[in-house]
C-alpha atoms as a PDB file:
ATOM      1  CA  UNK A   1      -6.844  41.972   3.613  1.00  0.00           C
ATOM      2  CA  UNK A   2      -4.779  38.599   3.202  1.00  0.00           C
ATOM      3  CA  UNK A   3      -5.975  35.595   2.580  1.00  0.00           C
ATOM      4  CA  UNK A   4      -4.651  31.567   3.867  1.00  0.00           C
ATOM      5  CA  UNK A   5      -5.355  28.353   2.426  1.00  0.00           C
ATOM      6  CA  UNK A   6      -4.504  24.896   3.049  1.00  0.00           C
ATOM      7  CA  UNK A   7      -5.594  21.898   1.400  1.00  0.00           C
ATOM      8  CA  UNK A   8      -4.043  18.259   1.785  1.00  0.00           C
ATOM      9  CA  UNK A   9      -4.884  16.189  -1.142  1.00  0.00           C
ATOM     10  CA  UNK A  10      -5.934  11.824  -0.081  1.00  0.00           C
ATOM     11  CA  UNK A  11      -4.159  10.508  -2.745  1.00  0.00           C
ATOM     12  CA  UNK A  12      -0.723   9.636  -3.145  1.00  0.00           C
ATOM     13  CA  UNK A  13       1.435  10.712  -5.624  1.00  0.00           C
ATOM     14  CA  UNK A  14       3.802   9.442  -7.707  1.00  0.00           C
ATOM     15  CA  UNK A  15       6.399  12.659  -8.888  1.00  0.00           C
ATOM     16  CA  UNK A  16       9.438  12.118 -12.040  1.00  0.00           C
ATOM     17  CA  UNK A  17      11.237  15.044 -13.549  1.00  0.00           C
ATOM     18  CA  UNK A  18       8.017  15.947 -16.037  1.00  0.00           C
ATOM     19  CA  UNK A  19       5.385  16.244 -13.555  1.00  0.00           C
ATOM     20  CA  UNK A  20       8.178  18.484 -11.357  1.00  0.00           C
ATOM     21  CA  UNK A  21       8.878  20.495 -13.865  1.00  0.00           C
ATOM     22  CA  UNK A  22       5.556  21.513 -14.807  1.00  0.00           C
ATOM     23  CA  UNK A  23       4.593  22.287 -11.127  1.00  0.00           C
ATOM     24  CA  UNK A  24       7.886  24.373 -10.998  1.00  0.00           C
ATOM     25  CA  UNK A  25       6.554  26.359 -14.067  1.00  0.00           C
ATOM     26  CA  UNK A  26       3.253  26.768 -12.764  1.00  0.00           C
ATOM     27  CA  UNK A  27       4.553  28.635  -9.660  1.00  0.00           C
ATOM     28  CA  UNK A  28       6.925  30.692 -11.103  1.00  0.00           C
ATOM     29  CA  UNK A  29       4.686  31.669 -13.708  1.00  0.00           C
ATOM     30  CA  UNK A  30       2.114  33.045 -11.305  1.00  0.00           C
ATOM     31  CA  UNK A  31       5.065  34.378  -8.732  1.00  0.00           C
ATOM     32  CA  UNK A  32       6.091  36.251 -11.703  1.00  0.00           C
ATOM     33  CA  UNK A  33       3.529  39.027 -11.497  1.00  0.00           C
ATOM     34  CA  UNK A  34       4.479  40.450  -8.476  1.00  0.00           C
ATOM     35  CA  UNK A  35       6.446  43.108  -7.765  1.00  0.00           C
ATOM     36  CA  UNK A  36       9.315  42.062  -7.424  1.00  0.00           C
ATOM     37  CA  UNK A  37       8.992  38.763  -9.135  1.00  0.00           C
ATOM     38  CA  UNK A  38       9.741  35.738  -6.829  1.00  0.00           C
ATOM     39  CA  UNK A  39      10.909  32.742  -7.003  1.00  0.00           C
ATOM     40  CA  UNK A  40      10.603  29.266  -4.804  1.00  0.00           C
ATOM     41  CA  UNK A  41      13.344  27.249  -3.364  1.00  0.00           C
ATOM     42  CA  UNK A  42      13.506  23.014  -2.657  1.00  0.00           C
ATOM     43  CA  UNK A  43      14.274  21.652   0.443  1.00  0.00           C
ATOM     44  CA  UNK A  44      15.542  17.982   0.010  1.00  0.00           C
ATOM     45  CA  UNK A  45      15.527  15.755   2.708  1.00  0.00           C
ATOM     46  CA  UNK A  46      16.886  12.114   2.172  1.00  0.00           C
ATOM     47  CA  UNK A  47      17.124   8.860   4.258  1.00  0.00           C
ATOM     48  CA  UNK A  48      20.656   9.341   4.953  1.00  0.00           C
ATOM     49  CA  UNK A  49      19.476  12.264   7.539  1.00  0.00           C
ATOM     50  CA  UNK A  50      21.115  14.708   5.282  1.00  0.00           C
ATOM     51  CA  UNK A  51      19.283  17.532   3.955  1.00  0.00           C
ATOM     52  CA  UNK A  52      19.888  20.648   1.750  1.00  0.00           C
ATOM     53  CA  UNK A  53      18.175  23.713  -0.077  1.00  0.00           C
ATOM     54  CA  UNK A  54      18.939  25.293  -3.592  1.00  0.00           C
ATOM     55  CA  UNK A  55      17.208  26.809  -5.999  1.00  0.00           C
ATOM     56  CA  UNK A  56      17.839  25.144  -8.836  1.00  0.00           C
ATOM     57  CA  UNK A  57      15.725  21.923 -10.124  1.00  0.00           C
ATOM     58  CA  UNK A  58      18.122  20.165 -11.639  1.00  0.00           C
ATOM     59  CA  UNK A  59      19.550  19.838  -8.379  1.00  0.00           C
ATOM     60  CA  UNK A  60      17.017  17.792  -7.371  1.00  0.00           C
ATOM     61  CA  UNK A  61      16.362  15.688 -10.559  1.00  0.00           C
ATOM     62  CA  UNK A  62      19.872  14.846 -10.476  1.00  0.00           C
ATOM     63  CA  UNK A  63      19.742  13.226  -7.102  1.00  0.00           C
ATOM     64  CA  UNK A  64      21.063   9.697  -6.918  1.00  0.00           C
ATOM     65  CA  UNK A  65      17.719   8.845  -5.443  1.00  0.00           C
ATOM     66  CA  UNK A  66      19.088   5.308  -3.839  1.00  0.00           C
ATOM     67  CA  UNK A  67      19.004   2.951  -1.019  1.00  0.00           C
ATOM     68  CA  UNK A  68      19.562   4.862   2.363  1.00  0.00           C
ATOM     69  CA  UNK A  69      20.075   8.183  -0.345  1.00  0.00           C
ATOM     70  CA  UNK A  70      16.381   8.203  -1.158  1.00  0.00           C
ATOM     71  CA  UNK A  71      14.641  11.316  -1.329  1.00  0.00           C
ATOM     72  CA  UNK A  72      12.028  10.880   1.851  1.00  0.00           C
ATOM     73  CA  UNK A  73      10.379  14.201   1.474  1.00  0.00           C
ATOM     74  CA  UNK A  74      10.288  17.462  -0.777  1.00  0.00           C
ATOM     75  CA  UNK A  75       9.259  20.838  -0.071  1.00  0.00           C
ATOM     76  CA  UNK A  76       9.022  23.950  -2.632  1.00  0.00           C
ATOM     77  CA  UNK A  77       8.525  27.315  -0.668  1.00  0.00           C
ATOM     78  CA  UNK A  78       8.375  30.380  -1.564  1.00  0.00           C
ATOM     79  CA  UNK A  79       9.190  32.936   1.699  1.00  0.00           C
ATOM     80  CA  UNK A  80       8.806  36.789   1.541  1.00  0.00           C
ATOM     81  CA  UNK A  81       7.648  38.363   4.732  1.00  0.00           C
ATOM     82  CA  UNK A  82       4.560  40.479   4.059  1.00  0.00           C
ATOM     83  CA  UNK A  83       4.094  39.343   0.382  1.00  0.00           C
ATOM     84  CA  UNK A  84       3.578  35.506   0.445  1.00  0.00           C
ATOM     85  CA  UNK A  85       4.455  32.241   2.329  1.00  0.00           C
ATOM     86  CA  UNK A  86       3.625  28.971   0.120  1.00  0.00           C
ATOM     87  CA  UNK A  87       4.761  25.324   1.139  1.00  0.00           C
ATOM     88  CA  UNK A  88       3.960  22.591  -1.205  1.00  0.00           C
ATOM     89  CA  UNK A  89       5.046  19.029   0.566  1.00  0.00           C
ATOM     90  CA  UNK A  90       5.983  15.500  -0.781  1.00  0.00           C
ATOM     91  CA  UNK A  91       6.575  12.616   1.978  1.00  0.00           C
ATOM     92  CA  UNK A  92       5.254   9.767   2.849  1.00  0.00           C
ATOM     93  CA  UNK A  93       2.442  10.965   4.260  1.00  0.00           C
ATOM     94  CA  UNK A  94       1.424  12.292   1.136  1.00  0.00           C
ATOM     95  CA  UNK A  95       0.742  15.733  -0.465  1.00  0.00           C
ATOM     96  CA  UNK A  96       0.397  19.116   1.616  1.00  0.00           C
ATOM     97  CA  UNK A  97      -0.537  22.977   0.329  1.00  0.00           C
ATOM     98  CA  UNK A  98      -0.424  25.305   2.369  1.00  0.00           C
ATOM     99  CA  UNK A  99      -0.416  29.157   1.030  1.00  0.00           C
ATOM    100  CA  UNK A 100      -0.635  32.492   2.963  1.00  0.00           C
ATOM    101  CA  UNK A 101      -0.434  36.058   0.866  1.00  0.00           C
ATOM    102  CA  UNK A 102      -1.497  39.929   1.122  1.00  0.00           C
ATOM    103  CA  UNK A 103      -2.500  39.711  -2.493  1.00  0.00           C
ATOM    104  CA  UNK A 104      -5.981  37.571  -2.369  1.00  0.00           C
ATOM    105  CA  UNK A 105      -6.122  36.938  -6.140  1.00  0.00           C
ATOM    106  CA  UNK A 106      -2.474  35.529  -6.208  1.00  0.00           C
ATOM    107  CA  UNK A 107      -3.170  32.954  -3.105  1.00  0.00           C
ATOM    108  CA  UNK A 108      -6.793  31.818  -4.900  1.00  0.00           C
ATOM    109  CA  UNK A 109      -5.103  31.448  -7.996  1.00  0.00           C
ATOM    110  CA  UNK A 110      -2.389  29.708  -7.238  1.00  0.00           C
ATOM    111  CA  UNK A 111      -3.665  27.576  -5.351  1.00  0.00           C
ATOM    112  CA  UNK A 112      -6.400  26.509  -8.136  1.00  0.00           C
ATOM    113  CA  UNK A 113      -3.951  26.193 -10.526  1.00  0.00           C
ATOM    114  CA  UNK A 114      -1.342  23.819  -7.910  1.00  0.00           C
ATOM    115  CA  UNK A 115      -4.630  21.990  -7.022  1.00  0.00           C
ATOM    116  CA  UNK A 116      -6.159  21.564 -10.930  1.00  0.00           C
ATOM    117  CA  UNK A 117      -2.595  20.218 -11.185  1.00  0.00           C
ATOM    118  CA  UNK A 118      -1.970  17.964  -8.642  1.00  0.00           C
ATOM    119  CA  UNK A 119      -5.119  16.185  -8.606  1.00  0.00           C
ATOM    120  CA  UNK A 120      -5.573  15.316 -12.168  1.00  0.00           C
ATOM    121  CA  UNK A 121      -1.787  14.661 -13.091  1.00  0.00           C
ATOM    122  CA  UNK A 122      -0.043  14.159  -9.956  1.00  0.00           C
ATOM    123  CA  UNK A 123      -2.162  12.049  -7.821  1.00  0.00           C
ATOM    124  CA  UNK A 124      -1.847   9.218  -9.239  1.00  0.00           C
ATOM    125  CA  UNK A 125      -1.026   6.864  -6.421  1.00  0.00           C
ATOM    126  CA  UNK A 126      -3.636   4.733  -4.520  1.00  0.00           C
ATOM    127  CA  UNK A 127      -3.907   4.839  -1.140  1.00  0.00           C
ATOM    128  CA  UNK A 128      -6.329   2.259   0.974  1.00  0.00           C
ATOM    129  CA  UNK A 129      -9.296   3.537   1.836  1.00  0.00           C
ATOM    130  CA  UNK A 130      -9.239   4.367   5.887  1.00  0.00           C
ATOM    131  CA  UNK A 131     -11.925   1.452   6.317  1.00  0.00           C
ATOM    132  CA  UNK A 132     -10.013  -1.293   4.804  1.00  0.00           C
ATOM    133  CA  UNK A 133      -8.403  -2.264   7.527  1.00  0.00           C
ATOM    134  CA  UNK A 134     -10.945  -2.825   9.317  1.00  0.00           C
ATOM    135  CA  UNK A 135     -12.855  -4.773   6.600  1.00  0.00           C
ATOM    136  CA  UNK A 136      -9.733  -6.889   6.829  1.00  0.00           C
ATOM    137  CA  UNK A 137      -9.734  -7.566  10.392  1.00  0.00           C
ATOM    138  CA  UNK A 138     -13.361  -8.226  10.399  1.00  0.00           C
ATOM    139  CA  UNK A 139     -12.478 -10.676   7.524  1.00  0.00           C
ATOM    140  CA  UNK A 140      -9.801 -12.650   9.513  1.00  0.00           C
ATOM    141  CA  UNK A 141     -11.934 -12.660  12.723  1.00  0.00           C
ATOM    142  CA  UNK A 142     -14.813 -14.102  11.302  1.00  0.00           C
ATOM    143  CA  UNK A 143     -12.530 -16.981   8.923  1.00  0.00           C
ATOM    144  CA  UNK A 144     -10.560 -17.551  12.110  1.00  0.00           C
ATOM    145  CA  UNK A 145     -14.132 -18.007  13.653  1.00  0.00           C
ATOM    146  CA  UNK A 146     -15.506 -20.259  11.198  1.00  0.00           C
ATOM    147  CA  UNK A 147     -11.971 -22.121  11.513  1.00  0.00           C
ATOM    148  CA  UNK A 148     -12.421 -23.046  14.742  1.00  0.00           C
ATOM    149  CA  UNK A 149     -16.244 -23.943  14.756  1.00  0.00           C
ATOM    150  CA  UNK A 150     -15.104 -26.344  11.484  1.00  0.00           C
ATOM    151  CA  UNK A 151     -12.586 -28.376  13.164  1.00  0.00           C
ATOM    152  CA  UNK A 152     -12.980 -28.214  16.837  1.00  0.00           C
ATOM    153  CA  UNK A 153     -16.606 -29.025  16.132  1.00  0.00           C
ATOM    154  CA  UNK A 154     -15.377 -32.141  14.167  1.00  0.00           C
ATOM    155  CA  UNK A 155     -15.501 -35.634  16.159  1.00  0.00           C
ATOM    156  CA  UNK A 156     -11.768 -36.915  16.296  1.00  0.00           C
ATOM    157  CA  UNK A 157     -11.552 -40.831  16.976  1.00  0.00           C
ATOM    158  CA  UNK A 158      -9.570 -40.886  19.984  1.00  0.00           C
ATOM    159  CA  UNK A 159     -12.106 -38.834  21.889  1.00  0.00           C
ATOM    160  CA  UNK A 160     -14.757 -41.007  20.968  1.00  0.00           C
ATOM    161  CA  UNK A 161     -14.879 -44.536  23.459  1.00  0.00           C
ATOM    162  CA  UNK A 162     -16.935 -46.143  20.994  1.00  0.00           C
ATOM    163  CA  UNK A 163     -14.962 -45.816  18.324  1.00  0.00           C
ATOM    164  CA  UNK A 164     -12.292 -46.954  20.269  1.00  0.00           C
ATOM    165  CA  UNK A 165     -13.854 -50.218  21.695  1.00  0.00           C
ATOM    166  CA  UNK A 166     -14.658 -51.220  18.087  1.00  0.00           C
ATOM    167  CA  UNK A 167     -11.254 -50.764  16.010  1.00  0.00           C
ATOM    168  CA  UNK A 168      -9.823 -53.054  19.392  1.00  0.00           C
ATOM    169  CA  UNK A 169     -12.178 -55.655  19.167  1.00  0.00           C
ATOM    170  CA  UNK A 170     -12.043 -55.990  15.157  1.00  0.00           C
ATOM    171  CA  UNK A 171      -9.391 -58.378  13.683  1.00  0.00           C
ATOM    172  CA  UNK A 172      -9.216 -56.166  10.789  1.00  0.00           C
ATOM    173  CA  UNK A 173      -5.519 -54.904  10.534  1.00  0.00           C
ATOM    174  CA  UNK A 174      -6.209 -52.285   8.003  1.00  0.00           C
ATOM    175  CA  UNK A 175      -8.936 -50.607  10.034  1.00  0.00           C
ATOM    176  CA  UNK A 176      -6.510 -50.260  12.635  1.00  0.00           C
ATOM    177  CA  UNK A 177      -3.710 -49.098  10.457  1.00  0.00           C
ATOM    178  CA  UNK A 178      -6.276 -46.362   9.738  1.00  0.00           C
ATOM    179  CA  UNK A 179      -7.622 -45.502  13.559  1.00  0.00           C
ATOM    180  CA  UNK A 180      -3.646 -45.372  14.289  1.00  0.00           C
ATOM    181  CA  UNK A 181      -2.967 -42.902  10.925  1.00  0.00           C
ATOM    182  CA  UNK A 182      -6.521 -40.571  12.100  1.00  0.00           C
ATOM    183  CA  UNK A 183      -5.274 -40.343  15.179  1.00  0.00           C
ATOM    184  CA  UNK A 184      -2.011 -38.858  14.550  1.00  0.00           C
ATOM    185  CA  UNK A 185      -3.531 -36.618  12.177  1.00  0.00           C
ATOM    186  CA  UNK A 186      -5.600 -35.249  15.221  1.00  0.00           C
ATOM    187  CA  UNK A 187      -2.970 -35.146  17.762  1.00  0.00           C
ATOM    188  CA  UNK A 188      -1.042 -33.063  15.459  1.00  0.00           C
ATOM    189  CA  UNK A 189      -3.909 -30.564  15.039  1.00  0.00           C
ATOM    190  CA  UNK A 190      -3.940 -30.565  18.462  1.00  0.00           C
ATOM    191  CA  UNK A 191      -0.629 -29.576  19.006  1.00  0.00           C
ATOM    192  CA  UNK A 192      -0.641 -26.906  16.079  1.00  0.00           C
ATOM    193  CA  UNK A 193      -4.441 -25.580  17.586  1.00  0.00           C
ATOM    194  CA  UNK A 194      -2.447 -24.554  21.491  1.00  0.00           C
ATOM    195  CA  UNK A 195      -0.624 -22.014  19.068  1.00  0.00           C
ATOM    196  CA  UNK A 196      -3.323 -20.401  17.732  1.00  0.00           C
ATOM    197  CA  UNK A 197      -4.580 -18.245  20.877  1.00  0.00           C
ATOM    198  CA  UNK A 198      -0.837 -16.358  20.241  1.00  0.00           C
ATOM    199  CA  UNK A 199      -0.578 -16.102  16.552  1.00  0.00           C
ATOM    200  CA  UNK A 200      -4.276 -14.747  15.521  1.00  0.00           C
ATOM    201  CA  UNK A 201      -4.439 -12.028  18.023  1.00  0.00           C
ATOM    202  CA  UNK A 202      -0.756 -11.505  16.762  1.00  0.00           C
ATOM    203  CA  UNK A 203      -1.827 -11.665  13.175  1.00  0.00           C
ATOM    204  CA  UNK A 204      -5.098  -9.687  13.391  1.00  0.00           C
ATOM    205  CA  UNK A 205      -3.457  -7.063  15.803  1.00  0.00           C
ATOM    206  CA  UNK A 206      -0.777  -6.005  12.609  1.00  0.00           C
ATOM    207  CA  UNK A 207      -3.675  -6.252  10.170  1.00  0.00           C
ATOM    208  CA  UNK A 208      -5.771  -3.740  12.675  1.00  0.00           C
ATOM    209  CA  UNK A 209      -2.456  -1.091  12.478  1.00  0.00           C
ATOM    210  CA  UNK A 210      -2.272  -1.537   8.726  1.00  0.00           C
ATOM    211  CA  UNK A 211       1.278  -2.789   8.798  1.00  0.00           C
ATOM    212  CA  UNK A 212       0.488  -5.688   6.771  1.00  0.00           C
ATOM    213  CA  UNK A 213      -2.208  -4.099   4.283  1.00  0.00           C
ATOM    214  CA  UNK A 214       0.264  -1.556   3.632  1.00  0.00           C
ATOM    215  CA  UNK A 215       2.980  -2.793   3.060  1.00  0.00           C
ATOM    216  CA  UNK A 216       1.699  -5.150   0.684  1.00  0.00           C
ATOM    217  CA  UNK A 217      -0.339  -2.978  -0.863  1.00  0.00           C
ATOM    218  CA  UNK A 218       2.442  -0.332  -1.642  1.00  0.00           C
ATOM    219  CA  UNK A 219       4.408  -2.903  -3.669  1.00  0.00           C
ATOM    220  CA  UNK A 220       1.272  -3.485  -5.908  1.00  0.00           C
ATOM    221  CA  UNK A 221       0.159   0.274  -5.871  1.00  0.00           C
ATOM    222  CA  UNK A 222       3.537   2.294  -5.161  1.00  0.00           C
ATOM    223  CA  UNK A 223       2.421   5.523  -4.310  1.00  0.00           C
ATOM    224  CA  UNK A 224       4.209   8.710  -2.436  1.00  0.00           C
ATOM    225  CA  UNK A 225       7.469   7.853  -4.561  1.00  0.00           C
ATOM    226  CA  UNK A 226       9.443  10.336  -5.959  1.00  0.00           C
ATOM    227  CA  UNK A 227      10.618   8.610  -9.400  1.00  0.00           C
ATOM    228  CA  UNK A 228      14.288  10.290 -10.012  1.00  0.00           C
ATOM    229  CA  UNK A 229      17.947   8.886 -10.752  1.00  0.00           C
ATOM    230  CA  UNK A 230      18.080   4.746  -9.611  1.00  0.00           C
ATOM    231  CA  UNK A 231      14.184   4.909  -8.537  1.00  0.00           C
ATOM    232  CA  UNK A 232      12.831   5.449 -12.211  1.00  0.00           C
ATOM    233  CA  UNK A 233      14.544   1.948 -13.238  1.00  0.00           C
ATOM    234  CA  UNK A 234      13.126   0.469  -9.904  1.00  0.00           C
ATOM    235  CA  UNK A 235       9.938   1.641 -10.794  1.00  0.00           C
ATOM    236  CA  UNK A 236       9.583   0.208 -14.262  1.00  0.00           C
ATOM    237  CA  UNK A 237      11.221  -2.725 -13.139  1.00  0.00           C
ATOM    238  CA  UNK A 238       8.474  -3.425 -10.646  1.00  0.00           C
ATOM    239  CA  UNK A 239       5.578  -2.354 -12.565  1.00  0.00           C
ATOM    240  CA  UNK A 240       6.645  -5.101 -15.155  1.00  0.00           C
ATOM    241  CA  UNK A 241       6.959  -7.838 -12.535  1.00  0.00           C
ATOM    242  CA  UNK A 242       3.319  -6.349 -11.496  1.00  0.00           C
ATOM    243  CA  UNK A 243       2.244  -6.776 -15.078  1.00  0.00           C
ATOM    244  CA  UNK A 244       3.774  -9.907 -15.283  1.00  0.00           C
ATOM    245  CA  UNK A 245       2.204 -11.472 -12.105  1.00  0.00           C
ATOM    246  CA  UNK A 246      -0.889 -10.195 -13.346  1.00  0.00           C
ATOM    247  CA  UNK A 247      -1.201 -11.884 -16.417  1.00  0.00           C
ATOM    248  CA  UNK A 248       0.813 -15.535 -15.572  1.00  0.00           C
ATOM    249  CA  UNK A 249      -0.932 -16.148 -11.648  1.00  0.00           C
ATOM    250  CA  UNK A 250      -4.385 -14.129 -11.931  1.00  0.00           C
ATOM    251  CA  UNK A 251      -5.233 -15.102 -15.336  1.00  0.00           C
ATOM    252  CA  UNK A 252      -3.717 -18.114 -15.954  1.00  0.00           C
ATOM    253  CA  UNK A 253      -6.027 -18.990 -13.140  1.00  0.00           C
ATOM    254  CA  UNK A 254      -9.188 -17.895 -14.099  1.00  0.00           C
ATOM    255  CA  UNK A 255      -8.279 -19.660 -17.613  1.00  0.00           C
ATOM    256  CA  UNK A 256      -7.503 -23.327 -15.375  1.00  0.00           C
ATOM    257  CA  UNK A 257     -10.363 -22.634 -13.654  1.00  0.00           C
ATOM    258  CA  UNK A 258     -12.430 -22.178 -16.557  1.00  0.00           C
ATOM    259  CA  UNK A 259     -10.790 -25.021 -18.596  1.00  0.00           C
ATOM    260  CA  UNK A 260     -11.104 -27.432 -15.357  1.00  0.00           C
ATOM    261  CA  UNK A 261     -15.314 -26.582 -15.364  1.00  0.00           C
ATOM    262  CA  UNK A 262     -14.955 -27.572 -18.846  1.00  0.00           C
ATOM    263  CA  UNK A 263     -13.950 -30.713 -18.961  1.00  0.00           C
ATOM    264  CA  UNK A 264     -15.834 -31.642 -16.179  1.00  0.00           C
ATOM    265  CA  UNK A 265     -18.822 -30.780 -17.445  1.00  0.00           C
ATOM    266  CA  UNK A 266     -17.767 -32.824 -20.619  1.00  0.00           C
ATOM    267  CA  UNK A 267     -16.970 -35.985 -18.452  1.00  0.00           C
ATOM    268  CA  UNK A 268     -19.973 -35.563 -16.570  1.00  0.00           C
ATOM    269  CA  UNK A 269     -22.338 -35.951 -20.022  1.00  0.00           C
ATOM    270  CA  UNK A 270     -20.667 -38.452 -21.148  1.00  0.00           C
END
């Protein structure tokens, strides 16, 4: 009796020539003790639409790995009718396993061994939880809400006759310099506040889709990457700028704010 398993792992991964290279030895080492041995094949697909099999790694390590050349997705298989079918998948969407055999102990162990594996050296990418999205569109909703109930709730002068009938009745040119500058200011929020009914639903409806949590979150947590020829010096590259943000905005501002409580606390006792 056969057995089939399938398994798709939540986190993303983030796969250089070491990591593929080890999972290449792990299958090969278990396809090994059948009779005949096996062995698996990569299909490469890249962004350019083309895509190609071999059998050889180094084909794939040596990819250019570029621009519209990127790899986009990267399956090992391992196809012999009546013996075994394996398909272990790299894309965007993540990592896929998917193994069907006649020999019970092969498909159980490799598949504990590719699993061990991938989650405790492989998956190392983040990937957003599925309810932080909505956590950030219930954010936005209720600051948007708060927004509004701040300033519309707010008395501007124009709208207020008695405020009016004073500043023209007082011979005070300064107090009308400043009616005159108020005003503006709340015309101008009032033009600004007829866009807002099109740019929050706008705003809140790419938040609810996750285009804007993931995209930004991918540049700080790159994950589903496949780090080979020009992406392994984009990678390092970025994860320095990461580094770098980290420590000159984040806590260079915790340090201001810190100093700033400081020496107001110092002012304030003297």
């Amino acid at each position: 009796m056969g057995a089939f398993v399938e398994h798709e792992f939540k986190k993303g991964f983030i796969l250089d020539e070491g990591r593929l290279r080890k999972i290449y030895e792990i299958i090969t080492a278990r396809l090994a003790k059948l009779e005949p041995p096996l062995t698996c094949a990569f299909n490469v697909y890249r962004g350019d639409s083309y895509s190609y099999t071999t059998s050889l790694i180094d084909d794939v390590i040596s990819e250019d790995n570029n621009d519209w050349r990127k790899i986009s997705m990267l399956d090992i298989v391992v196809k012999e009718k009546g013996v075994i079918d394996f398909e272990l998948e790299f894309s965007k969407n993540g990592t896929r396993l998917n193994i069907t055999g006649e020999d019970r102990d092969t498909v159980f162990l490799l598949y504990s061994d590719i699993r061990e594996y991938v989650v405790n050296e492989l998956s190392v990418g983040w990937r957003p939880p599925e309810w932080l999205d909505q956590f950030i569109f219930f954010i936005a909703m209720s600051g948007s809400l708060v927004w509004f109930a701040f300033n519309l709730g707010q008395d501007m002068p124009a709208s207020n006759p008695t405020v009016v009938t004073n500043i023209l009745k007082s011979s005070d040119i300064h107090a009308k310099l400043n009616f005159l500058i108020s005003d503006s200011q709340s015309r101008t929020f009032n033009r600004w506040s007829q866009f807002w009914p099109i740019i929050i639903p706008f705003a809140l409806a790419m938040i609810s889709i996750g285009k804007i949590p993931e995209k930004t979150l991918s540049i700080i947590f790159p994950s589903n990457e496949f780090i080979f020829g020009k992406m392994r010096q984009n990678y390092e590259k970025r994860r320095k700028l990461i580094q770098n943000v980290f420590w000159v905005v984040i806590v260079g501002l915790i340090v201001s704010v810190v100093a700033g409580f400081l020496v107001w606390r110092v002012t304030l006792n003297k």
